[in-house]
Protein backbone atom coordinates (compact mmCIF):
# COMPACT_ATOMS: atom_id res chain seq x y z
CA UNK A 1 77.52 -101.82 -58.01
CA UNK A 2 79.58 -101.78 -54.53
CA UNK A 3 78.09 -102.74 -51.10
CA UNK A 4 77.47 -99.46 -50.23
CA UNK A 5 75.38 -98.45 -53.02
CA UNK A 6 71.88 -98.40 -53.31
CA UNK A 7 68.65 -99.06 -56.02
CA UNK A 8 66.64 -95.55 -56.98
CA UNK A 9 63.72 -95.83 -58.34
CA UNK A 10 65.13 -94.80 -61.67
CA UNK A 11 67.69 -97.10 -61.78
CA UNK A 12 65.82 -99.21 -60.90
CA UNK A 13 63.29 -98.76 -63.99
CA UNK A 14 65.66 -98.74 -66.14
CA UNK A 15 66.90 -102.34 -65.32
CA UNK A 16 63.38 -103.59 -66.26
CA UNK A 17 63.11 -105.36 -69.44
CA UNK A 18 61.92 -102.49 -72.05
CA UNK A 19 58.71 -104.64 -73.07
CA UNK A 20 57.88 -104.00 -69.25
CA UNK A 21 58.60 -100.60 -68.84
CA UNK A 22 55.30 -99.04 -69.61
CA UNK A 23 51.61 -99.33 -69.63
CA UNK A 24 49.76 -100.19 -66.65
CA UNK A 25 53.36 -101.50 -64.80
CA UNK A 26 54.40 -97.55 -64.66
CA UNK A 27 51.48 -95.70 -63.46
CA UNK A 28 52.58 -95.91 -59.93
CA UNK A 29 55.38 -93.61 -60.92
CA UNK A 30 52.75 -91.38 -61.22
CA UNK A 31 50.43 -89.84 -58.95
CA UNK A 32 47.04 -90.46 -60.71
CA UNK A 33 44.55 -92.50 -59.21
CA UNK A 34 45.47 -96.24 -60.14
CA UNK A 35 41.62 -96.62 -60.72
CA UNK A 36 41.04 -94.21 -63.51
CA UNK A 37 41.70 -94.82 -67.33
CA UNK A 38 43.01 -91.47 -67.91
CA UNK A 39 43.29 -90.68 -71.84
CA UNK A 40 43.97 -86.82 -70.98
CA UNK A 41 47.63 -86.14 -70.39
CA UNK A 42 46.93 -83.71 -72.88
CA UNK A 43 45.21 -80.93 -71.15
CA UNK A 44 46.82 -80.37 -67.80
CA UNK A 45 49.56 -83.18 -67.66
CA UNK A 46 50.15 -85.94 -65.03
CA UNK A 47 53.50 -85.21 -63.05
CA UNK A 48 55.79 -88.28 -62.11
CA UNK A 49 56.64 -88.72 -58.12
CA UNK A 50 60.34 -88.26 -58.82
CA UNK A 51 59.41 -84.72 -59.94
CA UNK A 52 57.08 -83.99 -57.41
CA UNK A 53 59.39 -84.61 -54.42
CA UNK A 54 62.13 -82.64 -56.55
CA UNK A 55 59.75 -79.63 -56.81
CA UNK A 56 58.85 -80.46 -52.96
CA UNK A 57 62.73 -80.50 -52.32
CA UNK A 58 62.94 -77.31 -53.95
CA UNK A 59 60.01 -75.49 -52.20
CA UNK A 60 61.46 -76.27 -48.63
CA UNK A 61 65.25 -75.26 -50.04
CA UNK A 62 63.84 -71.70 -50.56
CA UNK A 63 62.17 -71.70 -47.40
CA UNK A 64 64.84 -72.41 -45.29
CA UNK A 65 66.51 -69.14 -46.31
CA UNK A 66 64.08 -67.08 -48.70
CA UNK A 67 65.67 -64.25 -48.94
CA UNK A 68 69.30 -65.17 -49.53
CA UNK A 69 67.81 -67.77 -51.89
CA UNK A 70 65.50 -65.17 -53.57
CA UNK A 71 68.68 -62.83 -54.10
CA UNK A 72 71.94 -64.86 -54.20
CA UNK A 73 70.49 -68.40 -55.52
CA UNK A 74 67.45 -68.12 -57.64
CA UNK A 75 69.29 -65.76 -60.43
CA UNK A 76 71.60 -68.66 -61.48
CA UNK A 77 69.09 -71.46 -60.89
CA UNK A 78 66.63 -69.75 -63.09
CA UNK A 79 69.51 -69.64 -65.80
CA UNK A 80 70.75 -73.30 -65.66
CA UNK A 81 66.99 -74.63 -66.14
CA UNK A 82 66.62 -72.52 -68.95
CA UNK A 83 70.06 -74.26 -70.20
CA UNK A 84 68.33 -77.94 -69.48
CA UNK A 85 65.70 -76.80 -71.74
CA UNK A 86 67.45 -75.62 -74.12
CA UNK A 87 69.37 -78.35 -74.46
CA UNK A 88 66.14 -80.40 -74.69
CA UNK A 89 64.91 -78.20 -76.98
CA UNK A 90 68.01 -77.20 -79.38
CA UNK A 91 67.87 -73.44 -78.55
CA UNK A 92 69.99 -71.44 -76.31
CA UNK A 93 69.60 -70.89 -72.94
CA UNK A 94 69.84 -66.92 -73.37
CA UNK A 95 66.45 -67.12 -75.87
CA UNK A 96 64.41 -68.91 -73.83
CA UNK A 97 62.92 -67.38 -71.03
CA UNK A 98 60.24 -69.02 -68.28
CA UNK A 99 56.20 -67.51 -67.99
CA UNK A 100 53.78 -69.78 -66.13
CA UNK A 101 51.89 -71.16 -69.40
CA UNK A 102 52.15 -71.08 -73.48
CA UNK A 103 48.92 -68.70 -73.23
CA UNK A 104 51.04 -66.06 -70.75
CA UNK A 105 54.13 -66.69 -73.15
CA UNK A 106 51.73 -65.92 -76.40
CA UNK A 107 50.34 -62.88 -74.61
CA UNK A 108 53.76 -61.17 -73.82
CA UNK A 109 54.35 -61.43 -77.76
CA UNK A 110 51.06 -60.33 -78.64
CA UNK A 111 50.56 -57.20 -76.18
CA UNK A 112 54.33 -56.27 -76.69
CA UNK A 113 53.94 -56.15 -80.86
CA UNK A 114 52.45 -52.79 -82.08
CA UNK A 115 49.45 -53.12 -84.97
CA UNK A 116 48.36 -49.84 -87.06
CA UNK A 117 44.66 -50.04 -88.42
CA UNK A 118 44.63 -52.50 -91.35
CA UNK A 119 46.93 -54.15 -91.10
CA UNK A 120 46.13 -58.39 -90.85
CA UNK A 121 47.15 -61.22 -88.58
CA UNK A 122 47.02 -64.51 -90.07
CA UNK A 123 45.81 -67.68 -88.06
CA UNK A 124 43.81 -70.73 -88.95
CA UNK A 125 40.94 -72.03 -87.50
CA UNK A 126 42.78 -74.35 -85.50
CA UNK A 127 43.97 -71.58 -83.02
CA UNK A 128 43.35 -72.55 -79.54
CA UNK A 129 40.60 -70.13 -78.44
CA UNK A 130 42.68 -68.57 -75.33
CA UNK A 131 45.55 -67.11 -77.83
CA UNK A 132 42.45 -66.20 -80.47
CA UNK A 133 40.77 -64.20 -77.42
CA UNK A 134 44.05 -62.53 -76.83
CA UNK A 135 44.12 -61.82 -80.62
CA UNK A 136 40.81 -60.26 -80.73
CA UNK A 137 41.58 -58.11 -77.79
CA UNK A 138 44.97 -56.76 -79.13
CA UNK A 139 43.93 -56.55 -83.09
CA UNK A 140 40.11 -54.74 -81.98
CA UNK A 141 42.46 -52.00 -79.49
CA UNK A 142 45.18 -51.45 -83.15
CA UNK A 143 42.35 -51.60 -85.48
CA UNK A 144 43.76 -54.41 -87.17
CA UNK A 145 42.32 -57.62 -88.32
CA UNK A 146 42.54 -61.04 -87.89
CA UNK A 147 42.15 -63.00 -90.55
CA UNK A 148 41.87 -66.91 -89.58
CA UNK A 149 42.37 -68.87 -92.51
CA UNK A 150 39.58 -71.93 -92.21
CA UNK A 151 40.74 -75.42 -92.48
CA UNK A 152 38.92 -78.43 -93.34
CA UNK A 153 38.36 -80.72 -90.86
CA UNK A 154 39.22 -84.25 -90.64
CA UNK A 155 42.28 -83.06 -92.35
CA UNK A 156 43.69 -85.31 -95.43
CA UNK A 157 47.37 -84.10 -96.18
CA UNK A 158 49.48 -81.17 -94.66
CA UNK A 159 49.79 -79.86 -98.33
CA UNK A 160 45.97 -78.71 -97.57
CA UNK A 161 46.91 -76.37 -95.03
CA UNK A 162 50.35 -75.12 -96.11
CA UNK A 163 47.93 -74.19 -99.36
CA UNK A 164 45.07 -72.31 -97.10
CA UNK A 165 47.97 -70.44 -95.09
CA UNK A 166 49.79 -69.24 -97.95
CA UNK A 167 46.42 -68.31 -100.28
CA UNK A 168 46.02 -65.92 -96.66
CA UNK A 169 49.17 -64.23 -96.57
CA UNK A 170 48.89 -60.06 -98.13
CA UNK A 171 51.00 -57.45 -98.84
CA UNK A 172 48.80 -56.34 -94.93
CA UNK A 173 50.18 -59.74 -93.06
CA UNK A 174 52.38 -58.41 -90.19
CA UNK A 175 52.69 -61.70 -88.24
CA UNK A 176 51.13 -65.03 -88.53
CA UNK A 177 50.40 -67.51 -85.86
CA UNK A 178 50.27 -71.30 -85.90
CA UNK A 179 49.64 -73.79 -83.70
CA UNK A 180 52.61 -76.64 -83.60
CA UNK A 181 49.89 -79.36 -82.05
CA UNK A 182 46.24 -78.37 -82.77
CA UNK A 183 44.63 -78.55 -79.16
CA UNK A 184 41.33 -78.99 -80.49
CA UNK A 185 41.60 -81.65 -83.13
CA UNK A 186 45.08 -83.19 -82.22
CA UNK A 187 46.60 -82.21 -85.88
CA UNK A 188 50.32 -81.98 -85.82
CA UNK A 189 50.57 -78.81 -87.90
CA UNK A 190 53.19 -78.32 -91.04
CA UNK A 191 54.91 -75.50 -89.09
CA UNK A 192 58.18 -75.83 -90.89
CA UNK A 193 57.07 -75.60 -94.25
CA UNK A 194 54.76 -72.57 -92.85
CA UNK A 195 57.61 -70.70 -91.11
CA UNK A 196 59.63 -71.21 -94.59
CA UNK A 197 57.02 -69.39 -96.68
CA UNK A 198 56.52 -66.42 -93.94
CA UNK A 199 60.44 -66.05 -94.52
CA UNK A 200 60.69 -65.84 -98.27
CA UNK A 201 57.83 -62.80 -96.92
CA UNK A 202 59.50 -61.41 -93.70
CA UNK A 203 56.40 -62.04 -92.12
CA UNK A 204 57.25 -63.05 -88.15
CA UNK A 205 56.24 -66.10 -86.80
CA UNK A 206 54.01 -67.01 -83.78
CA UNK A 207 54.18 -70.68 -82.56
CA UNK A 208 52.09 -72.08 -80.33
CA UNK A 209 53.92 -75.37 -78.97
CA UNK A 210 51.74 -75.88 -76.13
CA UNK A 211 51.41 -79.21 -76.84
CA UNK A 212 54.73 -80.16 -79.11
CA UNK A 213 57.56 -80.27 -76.27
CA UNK A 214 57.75 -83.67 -75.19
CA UNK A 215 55.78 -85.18 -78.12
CA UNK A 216 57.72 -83.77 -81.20
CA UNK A 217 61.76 -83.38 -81.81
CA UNK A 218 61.85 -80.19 -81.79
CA UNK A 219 64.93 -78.33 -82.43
CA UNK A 220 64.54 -74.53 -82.17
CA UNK A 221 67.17 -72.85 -83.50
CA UNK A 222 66.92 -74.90 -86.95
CA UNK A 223 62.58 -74.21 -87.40
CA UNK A 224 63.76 -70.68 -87.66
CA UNK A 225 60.46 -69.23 -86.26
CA UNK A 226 60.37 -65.88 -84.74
CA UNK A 227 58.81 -67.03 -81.12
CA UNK A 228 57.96 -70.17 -79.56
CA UNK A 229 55.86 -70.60 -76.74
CA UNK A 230 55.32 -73.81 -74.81
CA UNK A 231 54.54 -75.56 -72.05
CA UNK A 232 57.08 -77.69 -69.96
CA UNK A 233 53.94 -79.41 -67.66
CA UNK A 234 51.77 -81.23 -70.16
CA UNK A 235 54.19 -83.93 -71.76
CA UNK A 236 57.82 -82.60 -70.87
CA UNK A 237 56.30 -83.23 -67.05
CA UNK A 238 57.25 -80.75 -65.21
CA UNK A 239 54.82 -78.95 -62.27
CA UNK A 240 51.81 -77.43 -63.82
CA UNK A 241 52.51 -73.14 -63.34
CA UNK A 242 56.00 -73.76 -66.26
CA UNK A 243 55.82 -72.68 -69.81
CA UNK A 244 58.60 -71.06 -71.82
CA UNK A 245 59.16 -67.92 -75.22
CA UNK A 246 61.56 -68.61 -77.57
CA UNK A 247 62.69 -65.93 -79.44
CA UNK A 248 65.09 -65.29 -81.88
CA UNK A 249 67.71 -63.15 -80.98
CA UNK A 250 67.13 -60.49 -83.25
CA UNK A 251 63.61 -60.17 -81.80
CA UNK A 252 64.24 -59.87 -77.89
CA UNK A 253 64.43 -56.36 -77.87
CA UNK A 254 60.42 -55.84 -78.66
CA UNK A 255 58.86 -58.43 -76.42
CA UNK A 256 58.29 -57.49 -72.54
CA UNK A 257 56.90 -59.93 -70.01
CA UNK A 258 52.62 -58.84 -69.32
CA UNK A 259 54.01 -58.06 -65.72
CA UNK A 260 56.40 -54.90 -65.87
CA UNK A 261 58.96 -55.71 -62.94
CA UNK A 262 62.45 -53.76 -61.89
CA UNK A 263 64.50 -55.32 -64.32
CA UNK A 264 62.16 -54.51 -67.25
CA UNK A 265 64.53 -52.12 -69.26
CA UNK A 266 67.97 -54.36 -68.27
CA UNK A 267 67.68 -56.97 -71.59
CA UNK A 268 65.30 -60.06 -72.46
CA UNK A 269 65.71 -62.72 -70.13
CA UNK A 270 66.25 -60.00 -67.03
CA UNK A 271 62.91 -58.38 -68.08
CA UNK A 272 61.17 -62.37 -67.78
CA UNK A 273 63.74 -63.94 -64.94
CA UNK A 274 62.36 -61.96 -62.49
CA UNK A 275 58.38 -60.91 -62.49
CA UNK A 276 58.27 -60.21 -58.52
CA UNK A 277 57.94 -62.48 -56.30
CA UNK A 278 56.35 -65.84 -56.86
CA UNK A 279 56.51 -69.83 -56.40
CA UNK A 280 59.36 -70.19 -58.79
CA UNK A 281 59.78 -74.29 -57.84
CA UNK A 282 57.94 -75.41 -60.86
CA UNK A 283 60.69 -73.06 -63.32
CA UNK A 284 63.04 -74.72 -61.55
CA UNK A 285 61.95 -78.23 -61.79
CA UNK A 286 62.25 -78.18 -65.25
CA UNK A 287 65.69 -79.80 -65.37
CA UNK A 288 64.31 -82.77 -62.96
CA UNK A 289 61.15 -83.72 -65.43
CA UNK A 290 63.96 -83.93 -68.76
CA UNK A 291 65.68 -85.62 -66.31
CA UNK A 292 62.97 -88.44 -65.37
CA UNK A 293 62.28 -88.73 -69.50
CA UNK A 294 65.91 -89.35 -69.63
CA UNK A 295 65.56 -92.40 -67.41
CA UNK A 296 62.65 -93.60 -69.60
CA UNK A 297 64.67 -92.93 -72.63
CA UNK A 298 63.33 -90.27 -75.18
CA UNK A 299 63.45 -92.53 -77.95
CA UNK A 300 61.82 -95.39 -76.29
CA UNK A 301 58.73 -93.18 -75.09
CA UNK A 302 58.47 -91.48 -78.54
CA UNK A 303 58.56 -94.91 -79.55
CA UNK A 304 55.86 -96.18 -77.65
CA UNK A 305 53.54 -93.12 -77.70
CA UNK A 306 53.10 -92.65 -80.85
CA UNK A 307 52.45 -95.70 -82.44
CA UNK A 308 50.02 -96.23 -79.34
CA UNK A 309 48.11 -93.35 -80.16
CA UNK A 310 47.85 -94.18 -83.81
CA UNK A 311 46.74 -97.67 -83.01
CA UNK A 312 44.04 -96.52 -80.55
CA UNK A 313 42.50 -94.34 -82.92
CA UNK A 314 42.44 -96.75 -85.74
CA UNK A 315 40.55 -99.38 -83.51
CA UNK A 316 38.02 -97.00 -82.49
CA UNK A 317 37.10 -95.73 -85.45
CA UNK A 318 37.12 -99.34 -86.58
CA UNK A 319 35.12 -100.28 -83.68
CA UNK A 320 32.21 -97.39 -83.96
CA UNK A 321 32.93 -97.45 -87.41
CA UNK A 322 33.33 -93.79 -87.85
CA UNK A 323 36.93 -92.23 -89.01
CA UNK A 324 40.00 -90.47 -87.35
CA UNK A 325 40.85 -86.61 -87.57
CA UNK A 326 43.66 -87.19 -89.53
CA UNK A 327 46.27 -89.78 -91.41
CA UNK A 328 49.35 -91.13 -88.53
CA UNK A 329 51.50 -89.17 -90.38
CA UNK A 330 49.78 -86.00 -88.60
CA UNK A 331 49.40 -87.72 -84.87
CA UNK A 332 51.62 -87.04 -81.95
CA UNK A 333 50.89 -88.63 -78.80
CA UNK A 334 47.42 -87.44 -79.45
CA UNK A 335 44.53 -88.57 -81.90
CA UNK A 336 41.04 -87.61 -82.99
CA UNK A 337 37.99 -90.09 -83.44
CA UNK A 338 34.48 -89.52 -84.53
CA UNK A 339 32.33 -90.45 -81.87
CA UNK A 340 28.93 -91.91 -82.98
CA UNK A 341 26.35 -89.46 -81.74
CA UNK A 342 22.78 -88.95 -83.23
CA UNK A 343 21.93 -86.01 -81.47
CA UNK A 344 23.12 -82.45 -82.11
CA UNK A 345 26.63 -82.12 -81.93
CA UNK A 346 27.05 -78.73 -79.27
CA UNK A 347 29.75 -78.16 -76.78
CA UNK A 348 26.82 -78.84 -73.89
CA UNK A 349 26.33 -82.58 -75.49
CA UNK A 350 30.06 -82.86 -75.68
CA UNK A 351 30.86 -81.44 -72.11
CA UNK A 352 27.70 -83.37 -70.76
CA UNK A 353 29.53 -87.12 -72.26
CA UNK A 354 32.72 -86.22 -71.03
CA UNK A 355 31.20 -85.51 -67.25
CA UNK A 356 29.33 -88.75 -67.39
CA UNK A 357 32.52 -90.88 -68.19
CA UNK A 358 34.64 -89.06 -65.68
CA UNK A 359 32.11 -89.44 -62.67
CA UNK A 360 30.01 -92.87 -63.31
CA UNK A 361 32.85 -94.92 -65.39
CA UNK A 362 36.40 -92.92 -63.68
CA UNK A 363 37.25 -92.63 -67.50
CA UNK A 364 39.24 -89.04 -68.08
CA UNK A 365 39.10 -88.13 -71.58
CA UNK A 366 38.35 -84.94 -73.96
CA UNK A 367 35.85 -84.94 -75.98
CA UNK A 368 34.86 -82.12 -78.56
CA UNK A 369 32.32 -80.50 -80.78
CA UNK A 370 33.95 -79.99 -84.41
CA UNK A 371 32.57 -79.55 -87.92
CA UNK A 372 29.18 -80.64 -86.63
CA UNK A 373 30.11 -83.50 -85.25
CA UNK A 374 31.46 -84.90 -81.77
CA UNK A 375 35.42 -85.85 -81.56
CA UNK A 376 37.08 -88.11 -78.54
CA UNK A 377 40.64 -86.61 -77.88
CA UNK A 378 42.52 -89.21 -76.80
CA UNK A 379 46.30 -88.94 -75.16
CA UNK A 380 48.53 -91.80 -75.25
CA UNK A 381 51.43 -91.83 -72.84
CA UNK A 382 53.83 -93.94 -70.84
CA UNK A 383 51.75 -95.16 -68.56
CA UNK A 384 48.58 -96.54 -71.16
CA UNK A 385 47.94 -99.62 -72.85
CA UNK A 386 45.46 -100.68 -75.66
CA UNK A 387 43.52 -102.36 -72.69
CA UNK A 388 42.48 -98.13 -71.85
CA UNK A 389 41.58 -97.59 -75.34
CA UNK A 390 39.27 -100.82 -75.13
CA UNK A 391 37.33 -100.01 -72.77
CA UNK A 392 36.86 -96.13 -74.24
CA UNK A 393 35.66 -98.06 -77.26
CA UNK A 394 32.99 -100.04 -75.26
CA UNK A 395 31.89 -97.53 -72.81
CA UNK A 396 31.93 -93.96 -74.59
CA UNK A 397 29.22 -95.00 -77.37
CA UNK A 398 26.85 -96.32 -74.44
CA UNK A 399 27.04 -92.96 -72.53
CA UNK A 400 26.49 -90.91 -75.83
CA UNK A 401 23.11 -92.55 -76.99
CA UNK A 402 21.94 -92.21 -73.51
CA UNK A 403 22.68 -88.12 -73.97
C-alpha cells in the first residue's frame, strides 16, 4: 500500500482476523439500532451503510441532471445491474428483469398467464399468503382452481413433500408454484427435484425465491424452472423497493410487467426496464450490495449463517424443550422453534408476543401461528451471535405465559 493510499471501510474489514469479522463486532456496518437483538433480517432486510450511501450517491447523480440521466444513462445502468445479478445468480442478464418485490414479480407471471375453467394450479400449503391472494384472484376471474397440496408441518424429510407435490399433479395442472424458502415456517423447499418432475410433465414452473438469494447457491440457468422471482433487499442487501423475474427464454414472450408502459410491445426486458417514471436507485444499487457480500466473502457468510441458525434453533428447542420445524438439512439462514405456549395458538396471541418483545425487551423477531401451535422465526445473519439467541431463549417464554 503506497503513501498516498488510503483504508475503506471494506478493506479495512477484510484485514480483520475472520474469527472477528462478525457477530456483534459488525453491526455498526449496519444501520440498526446497536440496542436491539434483531432476529428478523428475514422479513424486510437490514441494509449495510456502504450500500446506503451508494444508493444515496446514486439518488443525487440522477438529480443533478434527471432528464439526461432518465434518457441517456439509466437504459444502460439498468442493464449492467441486471448483469451483476446475474452473475450472482448464474442466469443471464437478458432473463432477468427488475420489479420492486418477489410479490410484484409473481403477479406479472400470474396476471400475464391465461387459465380456461378447470383447469388446476398446483401449490402447497406453504405458499406465502400474498402470491396465494394473487392466485385466488386470477384462478376465481379464469374459473380455474387452485389446488394447494397440504404439507405436514414440522416437516421430517424433503422426500415428504416431493411425494405430496407429485400425488397433486393431473392431466388439469397448467403451472405449479413453489416456494424456494417457506416464509412462514423457514423450510428450504426441494425445488429442484420439484421442477424435475413438472418437466418430465411440461408443466411450467413458478418459484418464489423471496427469501433464497443471498441464503442459497442458486444458479438459475441449471434449476431449469420456468420463472423465478426474488428479492435483492432481504439477504442479497440491497435497498428495500428491488426484486427481480427470471424467465426462461422461451417464456419471455407471454409475461408483461402489471404496469403497461411505452415500451410494452418492444421485447421482455424493454416491457420491465422501463415502467414510467420512478425511484430507480434501489435497481441500481444492486451491483453495490453483491459488492459489500463480496468484501465479507460469500463463502465465509454462508459459512457462518447457517450453521448459526441451526445451532440457535437446536438450543432453544433444547432450552424450552419443545422441537424445531425441520432437520438442518432443510435450514437456510432461517429456523423454526416451537414456542411453549398454553394458551390458544391464534395469529392475535402470536402478533400480541411478538409486539411485547419488540417494545418492552427491543427484541425483533417473527413469531407465528402454525399447525395449532406458536413458531419463533428466527434469522441468523452476519451481524448475530449465540449471545442474541440466548437471550430469545430466556425472555420469549416469560412474555408468552404472561399472554
Amino acid at each position: 500500500m503506497g503513501p498516498m493510499d488510503t483504508v475503506t471501510p471494506e478493506t479495512a474489514l477484510q484485514q480483520k482476523p475472520r474469527s472477528a469479522r462478525f457477530g456483534a463486532g459488525i453491526k455498526d456496518r449496519f444501520l440498526l439500532d446497536p440496542d436491539c437483538t434483531h432476529l428478523n433480517h428475514g422479513s424486510f432486510g437490514a441494509i449495510a451503510r456502504p450500500v446506503y450511501d451508494a444508493a444515496d450517491t446514486m439518488k443525487r447523480r440522477i438529480e443533478f441532471q434527471p432528464s439526461r440521466f432518465m434518457m441517456e444513462e439509466y437504459p444502460n445502468l439498468v442493464r449492467d445491474n441486471a448483469a451483476a445479478l446475474g452473475r450472482f445468480l448464474g442466469a443471464r442478464a437478458e432473463d432477468i428483469v427488475f420489479v420492486d418485490n418477489a410479490t410484484q414479480a409473481a403477479n406479472a407471471v400470474l396476471r400475464s398467464l391465461v387459465f380456461m375453467p378447470g383447469d388446476e394450479i398446483l401449490t402447497t400449503s406453504f405458499i406465502y399468503n400474498a402470491v396465494c391472494k394473487t392466485l385466488q384472484f386470477v384462478a376465481e376471474r379464469a374459473g380455474a382452481r387452485v389446488v394447494p397440496v397440504d404439507i405436514a408441518f414440522p416437516v421430517e424429510t424433503p422426500f415428504d413433500i416431493v411425494d405430496a407435490v407429485e400425488k397433486g399433479m393431473t392431466r388439469r395442472t397448467r403451472l405449479i408454484i413453489v416456494d424456494h424458502v417457506s416464509s412462514e415456517t423457514a423450510v428450504v423447499m426441494p425445488v429442484r427435484e420439484i421442477v424435475a418432475l413438472a418437466r418430465e410433465r411440461n408443466i411450467p414452473v413458478l418459484v418464489d425465491g423471496a427469501q433464497a438469494p443471498g441464503v442459497l447457491p442458486i444458479k438459475l440457468d441449471a434449476l431449469d424452472a420456468t420463472w423465478y422471482a426474488g428479492n435483492c433487499h432481504k439477504w442479497l442487501g440491497a435497498p428495500r423497493g428491488c426484486g427481480f423475474l427470471w424467465t426462461y427464454r422461451d417464456f419471455q414472450s407471454r409475461v408483461r410487467p402489471t404496469t403497461i408502459s411505452h415500451h410494452v410491445n418492444e421485447g421482455y426486458t424493454n416491457a420491465f426496464d422501463w415502467p414510467g417514471t420512478r425511484s430507480f436507485s434501489p435497481w441500481l444499487t444492486v451491483d453495490a450490495a453483491i459488492d459489500f457480500r463480496a468484501a465479507l466473502g460469500e463463502a465465509d457468510i454462508y459459512g457462518y449463517c447457517r450453521p448459526l441458525a441451526a445451532r440457535a434453533a437446536q438450543m432453544l428447542a433444547t432450552e424450552w424443550n419443545t422441537r424445531t420445524g425441520t432437520p438442518r438439512g432443510m435450514m437456510g439462514f432461517m429456523a423454526t422453534v416451537e414456542l411453549p405456549y398454553s394458551g390458544r395458538a391464534t395469529r392475535e396471541a402470536a402478533l400480541r408476543i411478538r409486539e411485547t418483545l419488540r417494545h418492552q425487551h427491543n427484541i425483533e423477531v417473527t413469531v407465528n401461528a402454525v399447525e395449532g401451535r406458536l413458531w419463533v422465526r428466527l434469522s441468523a445473519y452476519v451481524y448475530n451471535e449465540m449471545a442474541d439467541f440466548e437471550k430469545l431463549a430466556e425472555i420469549a417464554p416469560k412474555v408468552a405465559a404472561e399472554i
